[in-house]
Protein backbone atom coordinates (compact mmCIF):
# COMPACT_ATOMS: atom_id res chain seq x y z
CA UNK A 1 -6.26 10.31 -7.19
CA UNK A 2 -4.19 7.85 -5.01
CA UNK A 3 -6.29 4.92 -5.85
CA UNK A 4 -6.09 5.36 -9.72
CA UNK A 5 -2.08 5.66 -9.25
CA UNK A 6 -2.48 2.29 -6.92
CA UNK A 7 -4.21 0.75 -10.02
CA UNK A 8 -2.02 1.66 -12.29
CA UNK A 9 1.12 0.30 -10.37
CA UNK A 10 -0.57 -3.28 -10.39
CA UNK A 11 -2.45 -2.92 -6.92
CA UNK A 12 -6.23 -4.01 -6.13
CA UNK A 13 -8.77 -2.79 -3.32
CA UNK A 14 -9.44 -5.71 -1.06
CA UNK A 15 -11.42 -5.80 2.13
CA UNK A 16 -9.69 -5.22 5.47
CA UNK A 17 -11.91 -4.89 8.37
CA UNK A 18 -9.29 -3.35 10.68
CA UNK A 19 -10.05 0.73 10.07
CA UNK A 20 -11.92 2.72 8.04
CA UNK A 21 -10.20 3.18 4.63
CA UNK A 22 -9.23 1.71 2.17
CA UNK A 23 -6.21 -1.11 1.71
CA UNK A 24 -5.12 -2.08 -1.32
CA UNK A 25 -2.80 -5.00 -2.22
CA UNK A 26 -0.05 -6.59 -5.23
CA UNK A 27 1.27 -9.54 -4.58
CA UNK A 28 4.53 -10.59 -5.48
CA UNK A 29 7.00 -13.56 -6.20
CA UNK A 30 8.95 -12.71 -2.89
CA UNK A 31 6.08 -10.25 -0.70
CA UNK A 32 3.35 -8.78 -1.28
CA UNK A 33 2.78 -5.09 -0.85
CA UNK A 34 0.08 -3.82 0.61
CA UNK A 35 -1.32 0.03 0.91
CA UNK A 36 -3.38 1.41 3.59
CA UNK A 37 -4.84 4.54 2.87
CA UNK A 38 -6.95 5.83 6.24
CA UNK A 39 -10.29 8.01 5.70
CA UNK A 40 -9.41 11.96 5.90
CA UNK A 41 -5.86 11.56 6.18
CA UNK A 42 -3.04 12.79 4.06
CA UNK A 43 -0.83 9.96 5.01
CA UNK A 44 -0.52 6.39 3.94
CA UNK A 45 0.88 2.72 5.84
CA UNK A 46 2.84 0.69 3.51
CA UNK A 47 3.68 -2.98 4.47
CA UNK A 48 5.57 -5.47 2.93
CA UNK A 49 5.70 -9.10 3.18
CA UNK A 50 3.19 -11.68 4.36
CA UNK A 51 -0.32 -10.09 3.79
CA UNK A 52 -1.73 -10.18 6.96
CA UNK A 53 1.39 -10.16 9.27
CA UNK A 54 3.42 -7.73 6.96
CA UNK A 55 6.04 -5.20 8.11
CA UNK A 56 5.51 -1.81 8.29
CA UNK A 57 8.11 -0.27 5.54
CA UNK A 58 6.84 3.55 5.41
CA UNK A 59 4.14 5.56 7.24
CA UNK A 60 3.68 9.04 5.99
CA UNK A 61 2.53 11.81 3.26
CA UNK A 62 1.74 9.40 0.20
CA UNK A 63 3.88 11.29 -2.54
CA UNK A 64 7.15 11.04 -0.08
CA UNK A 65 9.82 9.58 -2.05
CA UNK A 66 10.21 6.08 0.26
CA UNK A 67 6.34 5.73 -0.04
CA UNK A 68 6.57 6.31 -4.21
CA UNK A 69 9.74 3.84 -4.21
CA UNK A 70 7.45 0.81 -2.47
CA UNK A 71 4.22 1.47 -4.67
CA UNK A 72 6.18 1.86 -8.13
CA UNK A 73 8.66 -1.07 -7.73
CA UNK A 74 7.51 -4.13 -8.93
CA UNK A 75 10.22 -6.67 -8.55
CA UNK A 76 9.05 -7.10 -5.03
């Protein structure tokens, strides 16, 4: 259900070889966001900024509020 909510926000599943799961990505005019969601977990990494040397913004349950906040802005 995450990943269709992902898509609908304006993200895309890329590959990232650093853990099993899936990351998924929307760039933006200032950073780009990007969504890790690990296998059998409830809990999700959001990082923001450069894609591959973003900062970690929120780790935690995926429908927290700070996580929703990152995923549904789009002014990023």
């Amino acid at each position: 259900m995450l990943d269709v909510q992902l898509v609908n926000a304006g993200f895309y599943e890329i590959s990232w070889p650093e853990a099993p799961g899936a990351t998924y990505v929307r760039p933006g005019r200032r950073e780009s966001v990007r969504v890790y969601v690990p296998q059998a977990s409830p809990e999700v990494e959001v990082y923001a900024g450069d894609l591959k040397n973003g900062r970690l913004v929120y780790r935690g349950p995926a429908d927290h509020e700070a996580c929703l906040r990152w995923l549904a802005e789009r002014q990023n």
